[in-house]
N, C-alpha and C. Protein backbone atom coordinates (compact mmCIF):
# COMPACT_ATOMS: atom_id res chain seq x y z
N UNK A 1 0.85 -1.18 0.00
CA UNK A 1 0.00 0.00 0.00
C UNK A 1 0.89 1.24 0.00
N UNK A 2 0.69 1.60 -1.02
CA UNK A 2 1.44 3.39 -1.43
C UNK A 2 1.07 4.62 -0.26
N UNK A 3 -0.42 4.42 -0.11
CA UNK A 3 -0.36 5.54 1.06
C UNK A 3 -0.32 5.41 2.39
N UNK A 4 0.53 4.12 2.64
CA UNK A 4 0.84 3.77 4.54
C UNK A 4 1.32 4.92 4.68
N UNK A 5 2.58 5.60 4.00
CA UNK A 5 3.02 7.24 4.97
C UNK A 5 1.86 8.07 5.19
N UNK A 6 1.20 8.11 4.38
CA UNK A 6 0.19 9.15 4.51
C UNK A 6 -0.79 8.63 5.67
N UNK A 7 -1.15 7.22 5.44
CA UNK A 7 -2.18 7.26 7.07
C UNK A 7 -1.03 7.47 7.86
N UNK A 8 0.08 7.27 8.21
CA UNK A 8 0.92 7.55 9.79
C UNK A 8 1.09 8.81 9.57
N UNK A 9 0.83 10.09 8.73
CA UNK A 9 1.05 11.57 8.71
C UNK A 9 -0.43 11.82 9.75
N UNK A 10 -1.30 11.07 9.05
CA UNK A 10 -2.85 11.37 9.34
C UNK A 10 -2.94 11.00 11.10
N UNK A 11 -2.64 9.79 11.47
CA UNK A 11 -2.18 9.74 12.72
C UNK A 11 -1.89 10.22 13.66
N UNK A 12 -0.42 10.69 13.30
CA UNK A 12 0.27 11.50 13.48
C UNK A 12 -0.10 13.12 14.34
N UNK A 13 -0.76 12.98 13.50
CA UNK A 13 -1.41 14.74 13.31
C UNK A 13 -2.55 14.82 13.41
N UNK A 14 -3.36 13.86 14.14
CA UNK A 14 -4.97 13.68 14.21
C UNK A 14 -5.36 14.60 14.93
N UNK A 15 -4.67 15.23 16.58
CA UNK A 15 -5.03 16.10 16.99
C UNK A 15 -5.40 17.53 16.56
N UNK A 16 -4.57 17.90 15.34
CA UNK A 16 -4.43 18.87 14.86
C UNK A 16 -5.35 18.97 13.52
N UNK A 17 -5.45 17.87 13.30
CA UNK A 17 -6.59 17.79 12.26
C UNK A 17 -7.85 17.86 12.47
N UNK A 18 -8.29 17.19 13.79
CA UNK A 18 -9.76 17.62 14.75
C UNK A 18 -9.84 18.56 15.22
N UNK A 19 -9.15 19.45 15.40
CA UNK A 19 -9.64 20.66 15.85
C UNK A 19 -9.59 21.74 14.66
N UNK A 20 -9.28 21.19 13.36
CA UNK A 20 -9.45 22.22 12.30
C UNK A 20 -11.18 21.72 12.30
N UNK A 21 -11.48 20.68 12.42
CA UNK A 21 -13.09 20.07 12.05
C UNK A 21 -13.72 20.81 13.32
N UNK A 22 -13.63 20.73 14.58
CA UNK A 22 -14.30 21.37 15.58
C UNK A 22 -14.26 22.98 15.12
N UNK A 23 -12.84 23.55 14.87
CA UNK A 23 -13.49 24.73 14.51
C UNK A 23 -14.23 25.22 13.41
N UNK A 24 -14.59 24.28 12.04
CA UNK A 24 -15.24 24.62 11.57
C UNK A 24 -16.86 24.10 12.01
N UNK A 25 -17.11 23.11 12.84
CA UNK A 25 -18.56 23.45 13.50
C UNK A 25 -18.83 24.16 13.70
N UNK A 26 -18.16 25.16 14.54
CA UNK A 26 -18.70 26.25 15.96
C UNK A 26 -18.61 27.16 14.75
N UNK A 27 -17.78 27.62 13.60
CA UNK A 27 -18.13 28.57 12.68
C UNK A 27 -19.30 28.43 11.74
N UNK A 28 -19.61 26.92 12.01
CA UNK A 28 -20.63 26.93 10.30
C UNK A 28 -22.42 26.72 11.34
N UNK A 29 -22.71 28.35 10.85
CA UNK A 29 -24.73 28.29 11.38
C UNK A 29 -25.30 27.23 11.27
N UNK A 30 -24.70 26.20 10.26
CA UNK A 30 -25.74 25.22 9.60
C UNK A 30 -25.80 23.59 10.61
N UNK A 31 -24.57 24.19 11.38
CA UNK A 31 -24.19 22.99 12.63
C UNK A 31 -24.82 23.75 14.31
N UNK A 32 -25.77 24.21 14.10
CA UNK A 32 -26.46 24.67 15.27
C UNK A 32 -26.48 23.97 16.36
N UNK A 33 -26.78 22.33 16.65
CA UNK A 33 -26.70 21.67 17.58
C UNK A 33 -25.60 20.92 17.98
N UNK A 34 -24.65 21.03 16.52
CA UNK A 34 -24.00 20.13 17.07
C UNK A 34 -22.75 20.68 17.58
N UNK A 35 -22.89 21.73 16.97
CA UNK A 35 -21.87 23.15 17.70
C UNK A 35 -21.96 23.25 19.53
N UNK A 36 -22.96 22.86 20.03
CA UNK A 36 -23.61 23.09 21.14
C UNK A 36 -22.53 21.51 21.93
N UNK A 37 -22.21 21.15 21.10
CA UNK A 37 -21.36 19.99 21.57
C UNK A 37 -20.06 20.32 22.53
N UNK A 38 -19.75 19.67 23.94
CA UNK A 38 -18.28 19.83 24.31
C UNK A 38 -17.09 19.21 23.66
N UNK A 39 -16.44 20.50 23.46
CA UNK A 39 -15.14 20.22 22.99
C UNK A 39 -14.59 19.33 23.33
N UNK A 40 -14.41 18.74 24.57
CA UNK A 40 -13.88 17.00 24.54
C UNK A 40 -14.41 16.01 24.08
N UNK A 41 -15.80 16.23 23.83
CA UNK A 41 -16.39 15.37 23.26
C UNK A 41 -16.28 15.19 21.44
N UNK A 42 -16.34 15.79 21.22
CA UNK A 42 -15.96 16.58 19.55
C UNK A 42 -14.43 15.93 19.08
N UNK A 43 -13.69 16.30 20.28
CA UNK A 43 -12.35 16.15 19.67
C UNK A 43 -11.97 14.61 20.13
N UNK A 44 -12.61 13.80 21.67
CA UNK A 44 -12.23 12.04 21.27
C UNK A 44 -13.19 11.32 20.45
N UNK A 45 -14.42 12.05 19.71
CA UNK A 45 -14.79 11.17 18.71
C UNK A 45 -14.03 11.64 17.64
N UNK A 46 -13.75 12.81 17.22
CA UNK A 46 -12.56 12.91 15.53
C UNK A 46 -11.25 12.09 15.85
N UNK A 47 -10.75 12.16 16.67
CA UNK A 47 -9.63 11.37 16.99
C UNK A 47 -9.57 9.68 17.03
N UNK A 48 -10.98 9.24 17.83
CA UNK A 48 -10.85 8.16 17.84
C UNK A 48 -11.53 7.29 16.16
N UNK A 49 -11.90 7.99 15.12
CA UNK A 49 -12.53 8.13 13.83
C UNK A 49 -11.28 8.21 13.21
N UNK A 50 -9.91 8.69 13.10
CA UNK A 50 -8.58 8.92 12.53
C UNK A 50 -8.21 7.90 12.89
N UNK A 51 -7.91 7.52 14.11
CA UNK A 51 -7.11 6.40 15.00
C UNK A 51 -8.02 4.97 14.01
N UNK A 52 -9.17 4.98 14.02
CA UNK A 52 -9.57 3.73 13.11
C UNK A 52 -9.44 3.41 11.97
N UNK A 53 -9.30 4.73 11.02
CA UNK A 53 -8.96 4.77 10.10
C UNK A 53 -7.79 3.74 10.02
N UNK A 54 -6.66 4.23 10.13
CA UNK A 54 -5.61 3.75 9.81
C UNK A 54 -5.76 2.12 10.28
N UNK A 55 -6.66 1.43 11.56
CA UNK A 55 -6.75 0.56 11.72
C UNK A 55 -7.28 -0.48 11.04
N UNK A 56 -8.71 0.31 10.12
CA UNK A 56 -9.45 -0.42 9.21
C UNK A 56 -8.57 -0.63 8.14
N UNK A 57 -7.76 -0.69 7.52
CA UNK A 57 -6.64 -0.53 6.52
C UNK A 57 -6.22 -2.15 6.10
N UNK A 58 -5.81 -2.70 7.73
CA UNK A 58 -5.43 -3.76 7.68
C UNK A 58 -6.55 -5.50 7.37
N UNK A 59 -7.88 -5.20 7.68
CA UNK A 59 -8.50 -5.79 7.43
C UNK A 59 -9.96 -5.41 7.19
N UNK A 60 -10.83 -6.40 6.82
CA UNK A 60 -12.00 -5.94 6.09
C UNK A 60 -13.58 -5.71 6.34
N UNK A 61 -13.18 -6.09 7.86
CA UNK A 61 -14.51 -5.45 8.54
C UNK A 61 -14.10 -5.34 10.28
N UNK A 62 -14.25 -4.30 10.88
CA UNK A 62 -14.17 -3.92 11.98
C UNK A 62 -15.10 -3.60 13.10
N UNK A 63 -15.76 -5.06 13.49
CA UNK A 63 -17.20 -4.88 14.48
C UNK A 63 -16.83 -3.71 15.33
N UNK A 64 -15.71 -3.53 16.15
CA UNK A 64 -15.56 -2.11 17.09
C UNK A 64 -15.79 -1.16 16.49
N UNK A 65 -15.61 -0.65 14.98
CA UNK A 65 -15.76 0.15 14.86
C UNK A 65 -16.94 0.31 13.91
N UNK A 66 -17.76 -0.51 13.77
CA UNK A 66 -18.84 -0.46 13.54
C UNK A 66 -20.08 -0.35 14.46
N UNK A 67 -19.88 -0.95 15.99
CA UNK A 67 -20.80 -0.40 17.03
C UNK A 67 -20.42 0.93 17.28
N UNK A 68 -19.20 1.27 17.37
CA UNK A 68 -18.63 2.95 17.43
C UNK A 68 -19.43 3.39 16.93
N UNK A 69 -19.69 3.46 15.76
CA UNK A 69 -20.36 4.46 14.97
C UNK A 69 -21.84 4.52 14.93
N UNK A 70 -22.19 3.15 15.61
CA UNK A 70 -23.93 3.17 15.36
C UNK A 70 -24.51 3.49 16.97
N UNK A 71 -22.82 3.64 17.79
CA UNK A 71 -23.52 4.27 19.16
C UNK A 71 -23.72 5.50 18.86
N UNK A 72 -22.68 6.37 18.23
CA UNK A 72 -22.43 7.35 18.12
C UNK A 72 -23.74 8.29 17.16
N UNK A 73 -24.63 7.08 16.22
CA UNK A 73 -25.80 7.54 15.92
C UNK A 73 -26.65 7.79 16.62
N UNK A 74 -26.98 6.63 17.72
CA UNK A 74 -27.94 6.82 18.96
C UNK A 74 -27.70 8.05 19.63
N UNK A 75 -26.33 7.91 20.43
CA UNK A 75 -25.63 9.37 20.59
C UNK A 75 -26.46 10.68 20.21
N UNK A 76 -26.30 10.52 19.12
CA UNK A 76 -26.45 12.14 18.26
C UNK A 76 -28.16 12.57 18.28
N UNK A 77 -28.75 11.05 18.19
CA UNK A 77 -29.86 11.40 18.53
C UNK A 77 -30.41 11.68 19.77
N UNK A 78 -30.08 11.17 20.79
CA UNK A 78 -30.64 11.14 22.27
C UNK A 78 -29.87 13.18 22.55
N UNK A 79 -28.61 13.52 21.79
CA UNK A 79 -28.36 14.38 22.29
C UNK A 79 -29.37 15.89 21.60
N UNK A 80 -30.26 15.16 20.70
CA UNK A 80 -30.79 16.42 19.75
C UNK A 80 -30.35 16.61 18.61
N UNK A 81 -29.61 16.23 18.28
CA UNK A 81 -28.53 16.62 16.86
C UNK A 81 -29.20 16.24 15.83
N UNK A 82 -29.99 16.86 14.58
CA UNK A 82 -30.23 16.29 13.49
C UNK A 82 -29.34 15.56 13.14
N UNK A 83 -29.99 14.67 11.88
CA UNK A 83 -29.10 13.42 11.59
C UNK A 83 -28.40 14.22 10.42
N UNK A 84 -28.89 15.49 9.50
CA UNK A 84 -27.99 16.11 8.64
C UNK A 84 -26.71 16.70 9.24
N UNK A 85 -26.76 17.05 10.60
CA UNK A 85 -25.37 18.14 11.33
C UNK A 85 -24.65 16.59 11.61
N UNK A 86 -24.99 15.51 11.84
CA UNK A 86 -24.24 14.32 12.62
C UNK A 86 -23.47 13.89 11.06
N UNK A 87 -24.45 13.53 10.01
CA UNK A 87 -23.84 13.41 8.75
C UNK A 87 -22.41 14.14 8.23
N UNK A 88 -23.03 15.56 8.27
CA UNK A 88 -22.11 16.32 7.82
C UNK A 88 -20.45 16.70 8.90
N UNK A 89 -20.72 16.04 9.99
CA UNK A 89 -19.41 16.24 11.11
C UNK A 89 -18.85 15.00 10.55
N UNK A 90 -19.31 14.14 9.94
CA UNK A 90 -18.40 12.74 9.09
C UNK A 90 -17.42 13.46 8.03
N UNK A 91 -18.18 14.27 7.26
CA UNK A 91 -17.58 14.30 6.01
C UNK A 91 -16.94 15.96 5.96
N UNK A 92 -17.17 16.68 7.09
CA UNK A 92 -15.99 17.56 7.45
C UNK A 92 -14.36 16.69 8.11
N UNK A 93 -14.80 16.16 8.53
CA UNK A 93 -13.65 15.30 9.16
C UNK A 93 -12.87 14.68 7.89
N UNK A 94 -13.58 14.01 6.85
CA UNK A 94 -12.76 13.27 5.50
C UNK A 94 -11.86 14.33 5.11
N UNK A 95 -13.16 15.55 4.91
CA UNK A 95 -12.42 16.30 3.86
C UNK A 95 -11.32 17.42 4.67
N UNK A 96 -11.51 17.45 5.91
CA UNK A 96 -10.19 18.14 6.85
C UNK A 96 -8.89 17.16 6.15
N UNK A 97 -9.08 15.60 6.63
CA UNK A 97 -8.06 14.72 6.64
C UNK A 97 -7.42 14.63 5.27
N UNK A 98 -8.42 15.25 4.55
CA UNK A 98 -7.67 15.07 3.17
C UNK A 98 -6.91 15.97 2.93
N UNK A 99 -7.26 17.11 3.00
CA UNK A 99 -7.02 18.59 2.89
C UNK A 99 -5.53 18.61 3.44
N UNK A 100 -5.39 18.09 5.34
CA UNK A 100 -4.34 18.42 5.32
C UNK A 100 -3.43 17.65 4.49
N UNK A 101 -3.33 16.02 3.78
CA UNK A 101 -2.38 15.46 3.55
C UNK A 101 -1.58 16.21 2.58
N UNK A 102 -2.88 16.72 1.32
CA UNK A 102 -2.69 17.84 0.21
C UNK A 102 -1.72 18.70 0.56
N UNK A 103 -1.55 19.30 1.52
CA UNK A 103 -1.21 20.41 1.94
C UNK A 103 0.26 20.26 2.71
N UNK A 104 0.43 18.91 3.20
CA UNK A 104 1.78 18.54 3.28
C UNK A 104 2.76 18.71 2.19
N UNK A 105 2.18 18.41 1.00
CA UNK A 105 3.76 18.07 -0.06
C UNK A 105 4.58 19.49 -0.28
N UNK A 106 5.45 19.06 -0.26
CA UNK A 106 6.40 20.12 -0.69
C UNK A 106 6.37 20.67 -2.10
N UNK A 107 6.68 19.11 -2.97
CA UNK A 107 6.83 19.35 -4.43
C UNK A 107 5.92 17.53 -4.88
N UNK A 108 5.60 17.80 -5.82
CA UNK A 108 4.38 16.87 -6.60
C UNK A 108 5.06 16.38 -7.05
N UNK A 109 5.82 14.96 -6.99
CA UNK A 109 5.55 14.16 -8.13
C UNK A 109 4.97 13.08 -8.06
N UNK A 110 4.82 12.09 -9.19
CA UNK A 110 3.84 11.57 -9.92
C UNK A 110 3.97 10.41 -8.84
N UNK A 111 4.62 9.96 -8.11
CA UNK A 111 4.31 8.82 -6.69
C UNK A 111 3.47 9.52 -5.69
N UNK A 112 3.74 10.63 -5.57
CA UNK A 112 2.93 11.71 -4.22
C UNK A 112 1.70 11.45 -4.94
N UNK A 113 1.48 12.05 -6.17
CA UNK A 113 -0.50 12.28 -6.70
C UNK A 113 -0.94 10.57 -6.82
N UNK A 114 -0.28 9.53 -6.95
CA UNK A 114 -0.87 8.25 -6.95
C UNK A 114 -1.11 7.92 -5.38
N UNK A 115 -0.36 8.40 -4.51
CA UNK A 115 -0.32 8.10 -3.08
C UNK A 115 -1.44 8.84 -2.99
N UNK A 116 -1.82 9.76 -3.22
CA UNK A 116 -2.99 10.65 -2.65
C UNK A 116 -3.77 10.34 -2.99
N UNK A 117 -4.36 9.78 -4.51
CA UNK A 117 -5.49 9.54 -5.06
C UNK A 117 -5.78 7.86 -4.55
N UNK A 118 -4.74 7.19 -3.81
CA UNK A 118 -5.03 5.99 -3.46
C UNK A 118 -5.49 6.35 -2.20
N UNK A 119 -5.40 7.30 -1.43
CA UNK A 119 -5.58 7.82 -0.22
C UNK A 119 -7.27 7.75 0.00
N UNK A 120 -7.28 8.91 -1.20
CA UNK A 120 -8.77 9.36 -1.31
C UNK A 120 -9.62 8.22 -1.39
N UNK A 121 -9.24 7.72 -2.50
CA UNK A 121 -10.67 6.23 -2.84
C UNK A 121 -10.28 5.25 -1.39
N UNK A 122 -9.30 4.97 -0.58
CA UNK A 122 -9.32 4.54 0.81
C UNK A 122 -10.39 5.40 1.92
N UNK A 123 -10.35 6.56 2.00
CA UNK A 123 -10.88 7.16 2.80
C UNK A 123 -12.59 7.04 2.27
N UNK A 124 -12.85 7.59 1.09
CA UNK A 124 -13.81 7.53 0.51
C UNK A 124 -14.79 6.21 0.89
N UNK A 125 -14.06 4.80 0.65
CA UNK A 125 -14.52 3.71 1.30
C UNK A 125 -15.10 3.74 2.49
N UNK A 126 -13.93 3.93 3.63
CA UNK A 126 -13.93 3.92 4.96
C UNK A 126 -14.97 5.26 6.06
N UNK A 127 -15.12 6.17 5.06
CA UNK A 127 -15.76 7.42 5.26
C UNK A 127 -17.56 6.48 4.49
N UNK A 128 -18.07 6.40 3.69
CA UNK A 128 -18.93 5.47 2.98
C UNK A 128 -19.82 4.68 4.62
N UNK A 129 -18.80 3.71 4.47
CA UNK A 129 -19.37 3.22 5.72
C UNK A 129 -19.58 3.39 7.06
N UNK A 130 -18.82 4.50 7.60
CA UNK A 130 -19.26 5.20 8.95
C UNK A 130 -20.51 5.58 8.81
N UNK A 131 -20.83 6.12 7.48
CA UNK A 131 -22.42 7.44 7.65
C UNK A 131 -23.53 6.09 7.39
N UNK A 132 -23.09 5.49 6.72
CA UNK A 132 -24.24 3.95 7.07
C UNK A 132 -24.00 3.67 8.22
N UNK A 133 -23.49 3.14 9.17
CA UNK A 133 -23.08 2.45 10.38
C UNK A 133 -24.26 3.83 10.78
N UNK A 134 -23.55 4.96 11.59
CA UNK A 134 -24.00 5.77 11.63
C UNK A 134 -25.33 6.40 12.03
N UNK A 135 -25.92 6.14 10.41
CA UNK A 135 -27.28 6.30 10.16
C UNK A 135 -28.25 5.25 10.46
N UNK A 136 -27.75 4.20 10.54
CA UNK A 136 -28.44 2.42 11.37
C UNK A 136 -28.52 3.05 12.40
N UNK A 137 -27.72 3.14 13.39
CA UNK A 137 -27.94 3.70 14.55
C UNK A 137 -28.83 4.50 15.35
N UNK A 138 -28.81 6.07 14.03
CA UNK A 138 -29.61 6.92 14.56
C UNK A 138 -30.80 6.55 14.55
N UNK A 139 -31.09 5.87 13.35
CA UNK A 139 -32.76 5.02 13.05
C UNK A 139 -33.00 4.30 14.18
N UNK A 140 -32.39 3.60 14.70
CA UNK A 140 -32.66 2.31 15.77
C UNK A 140 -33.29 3.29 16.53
N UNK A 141 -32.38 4.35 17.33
CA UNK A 141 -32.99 5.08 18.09
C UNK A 141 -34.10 6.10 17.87
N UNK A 142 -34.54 6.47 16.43
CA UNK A 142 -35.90 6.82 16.37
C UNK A 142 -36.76 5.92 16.48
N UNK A 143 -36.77 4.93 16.30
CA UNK A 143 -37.47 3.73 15.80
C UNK A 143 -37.65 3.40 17.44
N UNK A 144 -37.17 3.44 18.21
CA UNK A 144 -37.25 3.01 20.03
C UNK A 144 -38.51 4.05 20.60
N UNK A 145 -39.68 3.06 21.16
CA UNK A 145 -40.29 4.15 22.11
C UNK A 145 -40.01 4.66 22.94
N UNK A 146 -38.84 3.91 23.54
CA UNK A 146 -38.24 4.84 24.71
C UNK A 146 -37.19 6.31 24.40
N UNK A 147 -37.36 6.49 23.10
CA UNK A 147 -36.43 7.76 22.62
C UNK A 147 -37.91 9.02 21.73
N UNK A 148 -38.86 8.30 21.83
CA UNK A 148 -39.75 9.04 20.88
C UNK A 148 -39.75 10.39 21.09
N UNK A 149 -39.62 10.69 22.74
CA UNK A 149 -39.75 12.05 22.80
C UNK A 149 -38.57 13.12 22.74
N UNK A 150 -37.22 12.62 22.31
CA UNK A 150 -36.16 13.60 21.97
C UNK A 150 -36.16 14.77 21.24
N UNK A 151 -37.07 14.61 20.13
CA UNK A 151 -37.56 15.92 19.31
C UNK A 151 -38.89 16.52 19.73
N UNK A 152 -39.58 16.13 20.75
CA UNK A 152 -41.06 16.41 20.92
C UNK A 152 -40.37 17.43 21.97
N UNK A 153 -39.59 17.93 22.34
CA UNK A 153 -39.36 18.77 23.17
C UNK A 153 -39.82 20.53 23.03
């Protein structure tokens, strides 16, 4: 695999990459609730979402990190969070992680843009199936009478 450096950059630098995604919540109106989120909370789910990344790599299905993500639907629902602001904190996070790798190179050549574009369709995968996992989740918990009244508020 061409882009192992690039997941251990991503790694690496996960801290610094979640808090480019946290600060664009708290800037973007359109994340109203989920902005309302604590910052520790924000930053060990982007972190622990990077940290799997690189883990899912090695093999081809990851039950931990597939209940991760379908708690983390329930989560989002019990906390209020539309399921569009919970969606879209997935795919700020891809496109942070991508952004920074981009933004590492010094100088382009033609091994760096194959490493990256192998990067992308990796992430793309692995990003794919969180917002399903995800979205199972959040459903379960609409779907529960004991959660019916989270939005009836």
């Amino acid at each position: 695999m061409l882009s192992g450096r690039l997941v251990h950059l991503i790694e690496a630098n996960s801290a610094s990459i979640v808090k480019r995604v946290i600060t664009q919540i708290r800037r973007d109106p359109e994340l109203a609730h989920l902005s309302q989120l604590p910052e520790r909370e924000l930053q060990e789910w982007g972190e622990h979402m990077l940290e799997k990344f690189g883990d899912s790599l090695g093999t081809r299905t990851n039950e931990e990190l597939t209940g991760y993500c379908q708690s983390t639907g329930q989560l989002r629902f019990e906390q209020g969070v539309p399921l569009h602001e919970a969606v879209r904190a997935l795919f700020l996070l891809k496109n942070k992680m991508i952004d920074f790798v981009l933004d590492q190179a010094a100088t382009k050549t033609f091994l760096r843009v194959y490493e990256e574009e192998e990067l992308e369709h990796r992430v793309d995968r692995f990003f794919d199936n969180l917002v399903c996992h995800m979205i199972r989740g959040y459903e379960d918990a609409w779907r529960d009478p004991a959660h019916k009244a989270v939005f009836a508020r």
